[in-house]
Protein backbone atom coordinates (compact mmCIF):
# COMPACT_ATOMS: atom_id res chain seq x y z
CA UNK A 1 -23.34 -94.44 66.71
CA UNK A 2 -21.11 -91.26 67.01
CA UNK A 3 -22.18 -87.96 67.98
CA UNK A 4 -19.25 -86.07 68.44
CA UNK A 5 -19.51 -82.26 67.55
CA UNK A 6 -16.24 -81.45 66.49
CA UNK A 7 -16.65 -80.61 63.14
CA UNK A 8 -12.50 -80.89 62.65
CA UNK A 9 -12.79 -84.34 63.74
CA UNK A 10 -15.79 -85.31 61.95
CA UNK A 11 -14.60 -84.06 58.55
CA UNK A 12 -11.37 -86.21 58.72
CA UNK A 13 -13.00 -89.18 59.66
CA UNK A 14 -15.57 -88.71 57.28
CA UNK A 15 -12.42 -88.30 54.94
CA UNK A 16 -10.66 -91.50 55.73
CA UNK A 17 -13.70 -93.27 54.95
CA UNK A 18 -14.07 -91.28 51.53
CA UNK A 19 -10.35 -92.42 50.55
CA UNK A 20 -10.80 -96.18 51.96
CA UNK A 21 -13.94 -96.72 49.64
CA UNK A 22 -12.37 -95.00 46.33
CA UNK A 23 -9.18 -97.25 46.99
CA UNK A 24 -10.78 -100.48 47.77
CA UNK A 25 -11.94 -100.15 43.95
CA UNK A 26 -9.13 -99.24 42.71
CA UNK A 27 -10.05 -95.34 41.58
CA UNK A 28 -7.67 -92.72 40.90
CA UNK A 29 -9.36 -89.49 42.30
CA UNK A 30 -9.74 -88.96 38.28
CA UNK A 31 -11.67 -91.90 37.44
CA UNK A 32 -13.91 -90.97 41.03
CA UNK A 33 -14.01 -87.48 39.49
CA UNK A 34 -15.55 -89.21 36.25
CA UNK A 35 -18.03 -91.44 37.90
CA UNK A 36 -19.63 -88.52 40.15
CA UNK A 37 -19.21 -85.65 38.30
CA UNK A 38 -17.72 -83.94 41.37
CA UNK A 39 -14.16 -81.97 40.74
CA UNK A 40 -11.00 -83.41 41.42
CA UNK A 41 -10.47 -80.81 44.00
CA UNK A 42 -13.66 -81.23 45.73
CA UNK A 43 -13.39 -84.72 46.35
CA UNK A 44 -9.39 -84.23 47.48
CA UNK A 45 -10.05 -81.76 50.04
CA UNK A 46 -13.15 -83.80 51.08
CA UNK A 47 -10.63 -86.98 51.59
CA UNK A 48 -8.20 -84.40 53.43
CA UNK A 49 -10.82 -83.31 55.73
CA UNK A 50 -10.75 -79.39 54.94
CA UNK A 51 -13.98 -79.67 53.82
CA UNK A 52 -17.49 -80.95 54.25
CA UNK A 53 -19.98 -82.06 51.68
CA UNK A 54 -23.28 -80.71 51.22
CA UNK A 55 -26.56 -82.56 50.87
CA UNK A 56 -26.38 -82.78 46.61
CA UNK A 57 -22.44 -83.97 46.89
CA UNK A 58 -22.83 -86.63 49.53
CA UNK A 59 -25.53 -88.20 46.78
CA UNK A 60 -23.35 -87.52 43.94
CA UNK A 61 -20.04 -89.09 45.70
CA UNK A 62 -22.48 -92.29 46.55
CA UNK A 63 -23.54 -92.90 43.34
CA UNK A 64 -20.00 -92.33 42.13
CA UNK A 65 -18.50 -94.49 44.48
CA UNK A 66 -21.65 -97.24 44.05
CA UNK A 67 -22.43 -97.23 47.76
CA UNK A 68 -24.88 -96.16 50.31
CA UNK A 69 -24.09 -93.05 51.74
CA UNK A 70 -25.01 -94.30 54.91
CA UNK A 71 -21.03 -95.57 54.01
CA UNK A 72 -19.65 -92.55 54.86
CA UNK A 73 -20.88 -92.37 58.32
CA UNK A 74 -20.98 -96.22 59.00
CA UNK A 75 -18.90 -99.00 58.38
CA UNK A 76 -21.41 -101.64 58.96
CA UNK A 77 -25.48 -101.42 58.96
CA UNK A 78 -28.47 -103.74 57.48
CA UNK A 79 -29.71 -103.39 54.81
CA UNK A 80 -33.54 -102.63 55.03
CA UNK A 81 -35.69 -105.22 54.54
CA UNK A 82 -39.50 -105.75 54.14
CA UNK A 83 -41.07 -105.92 57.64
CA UNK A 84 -38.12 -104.44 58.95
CA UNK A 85 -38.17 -101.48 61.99
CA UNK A 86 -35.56 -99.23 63.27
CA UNK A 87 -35.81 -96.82 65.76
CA UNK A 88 -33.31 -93.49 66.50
CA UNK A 89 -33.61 -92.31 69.99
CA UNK A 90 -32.86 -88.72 70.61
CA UNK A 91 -29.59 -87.73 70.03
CA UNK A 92 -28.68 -90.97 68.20
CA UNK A 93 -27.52 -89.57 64.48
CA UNK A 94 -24.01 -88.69 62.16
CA UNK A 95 -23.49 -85.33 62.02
CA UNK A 96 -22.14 -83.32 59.05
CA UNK A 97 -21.78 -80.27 59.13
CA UNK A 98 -21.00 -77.13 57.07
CA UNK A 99 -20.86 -73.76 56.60
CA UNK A 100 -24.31 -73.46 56.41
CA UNK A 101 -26.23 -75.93 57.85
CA UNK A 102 -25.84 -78.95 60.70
CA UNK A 103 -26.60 -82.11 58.98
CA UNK A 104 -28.34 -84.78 61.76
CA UNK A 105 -28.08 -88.27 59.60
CA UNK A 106 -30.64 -90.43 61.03
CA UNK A 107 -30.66 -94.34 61.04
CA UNK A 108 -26.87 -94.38 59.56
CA UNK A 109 -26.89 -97.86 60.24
CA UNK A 110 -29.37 -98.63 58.17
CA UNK A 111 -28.52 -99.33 54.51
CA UNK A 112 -30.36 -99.00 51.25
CA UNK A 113 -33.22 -96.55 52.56
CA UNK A 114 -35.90 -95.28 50.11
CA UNK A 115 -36.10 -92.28 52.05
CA UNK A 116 -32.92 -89.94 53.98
CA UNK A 117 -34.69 -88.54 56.60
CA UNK A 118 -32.28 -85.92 58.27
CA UNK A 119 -32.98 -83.24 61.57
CA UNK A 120 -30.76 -80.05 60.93
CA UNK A 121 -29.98 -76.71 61.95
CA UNK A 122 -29.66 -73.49 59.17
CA UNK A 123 -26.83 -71.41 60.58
CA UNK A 124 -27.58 -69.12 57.38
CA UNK A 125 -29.44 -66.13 57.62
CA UNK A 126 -28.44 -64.61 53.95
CA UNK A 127 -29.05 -66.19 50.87
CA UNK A 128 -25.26 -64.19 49.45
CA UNK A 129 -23.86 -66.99 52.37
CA UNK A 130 -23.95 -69.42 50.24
CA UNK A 131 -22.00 -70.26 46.82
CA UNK A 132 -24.98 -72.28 44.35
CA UNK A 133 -28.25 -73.23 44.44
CA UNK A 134 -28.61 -77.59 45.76
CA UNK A 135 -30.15 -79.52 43.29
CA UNK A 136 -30.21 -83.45 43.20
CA UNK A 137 -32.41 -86.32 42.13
CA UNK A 138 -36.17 -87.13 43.88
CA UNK A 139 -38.23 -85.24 45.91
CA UNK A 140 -37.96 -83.31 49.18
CA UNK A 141 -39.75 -82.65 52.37
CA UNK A 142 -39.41 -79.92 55.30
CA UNK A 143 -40.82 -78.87 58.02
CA UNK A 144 -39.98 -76.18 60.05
CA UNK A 145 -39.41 -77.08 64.21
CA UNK A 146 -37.90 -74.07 65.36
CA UNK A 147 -38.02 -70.53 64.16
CA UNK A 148 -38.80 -69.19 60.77
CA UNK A 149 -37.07 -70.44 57.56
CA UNK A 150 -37.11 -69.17 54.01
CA UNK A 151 -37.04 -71.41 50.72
CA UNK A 152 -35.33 -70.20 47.57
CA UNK A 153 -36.38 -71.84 44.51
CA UNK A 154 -34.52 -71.37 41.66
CA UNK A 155 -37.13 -69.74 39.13
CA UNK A 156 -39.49 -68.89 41.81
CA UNK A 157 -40.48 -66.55 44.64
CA UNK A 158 -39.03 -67.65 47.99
CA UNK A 159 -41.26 -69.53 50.25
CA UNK A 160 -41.24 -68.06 54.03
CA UNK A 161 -42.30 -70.99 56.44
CA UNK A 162 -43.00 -70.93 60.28
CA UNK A 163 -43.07 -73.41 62.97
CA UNK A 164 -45.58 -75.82 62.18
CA UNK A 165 -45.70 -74.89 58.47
CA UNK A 166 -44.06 -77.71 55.87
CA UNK A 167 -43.12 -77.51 51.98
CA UNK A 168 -42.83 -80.60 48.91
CA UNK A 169 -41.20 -80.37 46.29
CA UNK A 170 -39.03 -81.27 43.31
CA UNK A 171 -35.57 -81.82 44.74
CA UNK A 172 -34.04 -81.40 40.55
CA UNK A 173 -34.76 -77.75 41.03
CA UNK A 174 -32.04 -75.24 42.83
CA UNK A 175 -33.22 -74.67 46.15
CA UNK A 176 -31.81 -73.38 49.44
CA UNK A 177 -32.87 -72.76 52.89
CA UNK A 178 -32.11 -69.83 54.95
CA UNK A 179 -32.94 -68.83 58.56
CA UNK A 180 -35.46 -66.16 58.40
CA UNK A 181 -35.06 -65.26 62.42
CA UNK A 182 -32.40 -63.14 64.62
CA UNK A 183 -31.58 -67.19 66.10
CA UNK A 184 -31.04 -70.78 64.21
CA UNK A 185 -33.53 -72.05 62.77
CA UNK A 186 -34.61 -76.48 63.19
CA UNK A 187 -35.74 -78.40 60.87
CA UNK A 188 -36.70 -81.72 59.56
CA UNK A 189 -35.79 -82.72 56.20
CA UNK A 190 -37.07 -85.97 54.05
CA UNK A 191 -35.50 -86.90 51.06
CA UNK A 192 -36.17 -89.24 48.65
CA UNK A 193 -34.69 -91.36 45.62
CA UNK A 194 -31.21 -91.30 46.48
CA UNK A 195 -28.66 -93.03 44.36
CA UNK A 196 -28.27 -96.55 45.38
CA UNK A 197 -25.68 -99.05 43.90
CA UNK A 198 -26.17 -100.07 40.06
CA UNK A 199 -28.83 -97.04 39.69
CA UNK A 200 -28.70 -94.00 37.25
CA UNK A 201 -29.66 -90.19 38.71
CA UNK A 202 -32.39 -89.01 37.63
C-alpha cells in the first residue's frame, strides 16, 4: 500500500490508472464523459495528472467507468465478503489530495465496500476557497479529531463542530467542510452507498 506524499506524483499515477481503465473498455473520453456525467475536460486533465478529484467525482468517474473506486488507488484487492475482516494499521491508506482537503483512503485493497471510510485533513479555512458545493449519492458521517470544523449545508445554517463532536447526514445535499481554527483541522469521514458496478446513483 503506497503512502507517498507527493501530490505531483500521486496525481499522475492516479492518472495512468484513470486512462488504463477507460481504454481497457474501449471509451473515447466522450463516451466516459457520457457515462459519468463528468466534463470532457475534467476527466482529461484528471488522466494528465494536473488535477485531483474530489470526493463527489471519484464516485461519479466509478460509476462511469463500472468499477470500484478502490480501482484507482489499487490494482488488485478482495472483494468483501460475509465474515470477512480487514484491518489498516496507522499510516496504511491512498492518499488524494486537493486543494482543499487531504484525502486518507482506507482499506484500498478492499473491493466492493458498503461503506468508504476515509481520515482527512481540511486545509480550507474559507468557504470563497472553494468552487461548488459536494453533493453525491448516500449518506455521510464526520467526526471531528483535531481542531474545530464548520459544515455548510446547502439550504441551511452552517454547523460548527469541535473535537469530539460528530454530524449525519444526507450526502444528496451540497455540503462542504471548512477549518474553523488558525491550524488544520482532522477528521474522520464515513460514507456510504457508493456506486458499485451495474448500479444506478441515487
Amino acid at each position: 500500500m503506497t503512502t507517498a506524499t507527493n501530490p505531483d506524483s500521486q496525481r499522475l499515477e492516479f492518472g495512468r490508472r484513470i486512462r488504463r481503465l477507460r481504454r481497457e473498455k474501449g471509451w473515447t473520453l466522450a463516451e466516459l464523459c457520457a457515462r459519468s456525467g463528468l466534463a470532457i475536460s475534467t476527466i482529461s486533465k484528471a488522466e494528465r495528472g494536473i488535477i485531483a478529484l474530489t470526493y463527489d467525482r471519484l464516485a461519479l468517474l466509478a460509476a462511469g467507468l463500472e468499477t470500484d473506486m478502490s480501482a484507482f488507488f489499487s490494482d488488485t484487492g478482495e472483494i468483501f465478503e460475509p465474515g470477512s475482516l480487514a484491518v489498516a494499521r496507522k499510516g496504511e491508506f491512498e492518499r488524494q489530495e486537493t486543494s482543499n482537503y487531504v484525502y486518507e483512503m482506507l482499506f484500498p485493497e478492499v473491493w466492493h465496500k458498503s461503506m468508504q471510510p476515509m481520515m482527512g485533513t481540511l486545509k480550507a479555512h474559507e468557504l470563497h476557497q472553494f468552487e461548488d458545493f459536494v453533493r453525491h449519492p448516500g449518506q455521510e458521517f464526520l467526526t471531528v479529531l483535531e481542531g474545530a470544523v464548520t459544515v455548510h449545508l446547502e439550504g441551511r445554517e452552517p454547523v460548527r463542530l469541535n473535537v469530539g463532536d460528530s454530524i449525519y447526514f444526507d450526502s444528496a445535499v451540497g455540503h462542504l467542510y471548512a477549518s474553523d481554527s488558525d491550524s488544520d483541522a482532522r477528521i474522520l469521514v464515513v460514507c456510504d452507498s457508493i456506486p458499485r458496478p451495474g448500479e444506478k446513483s441515487r
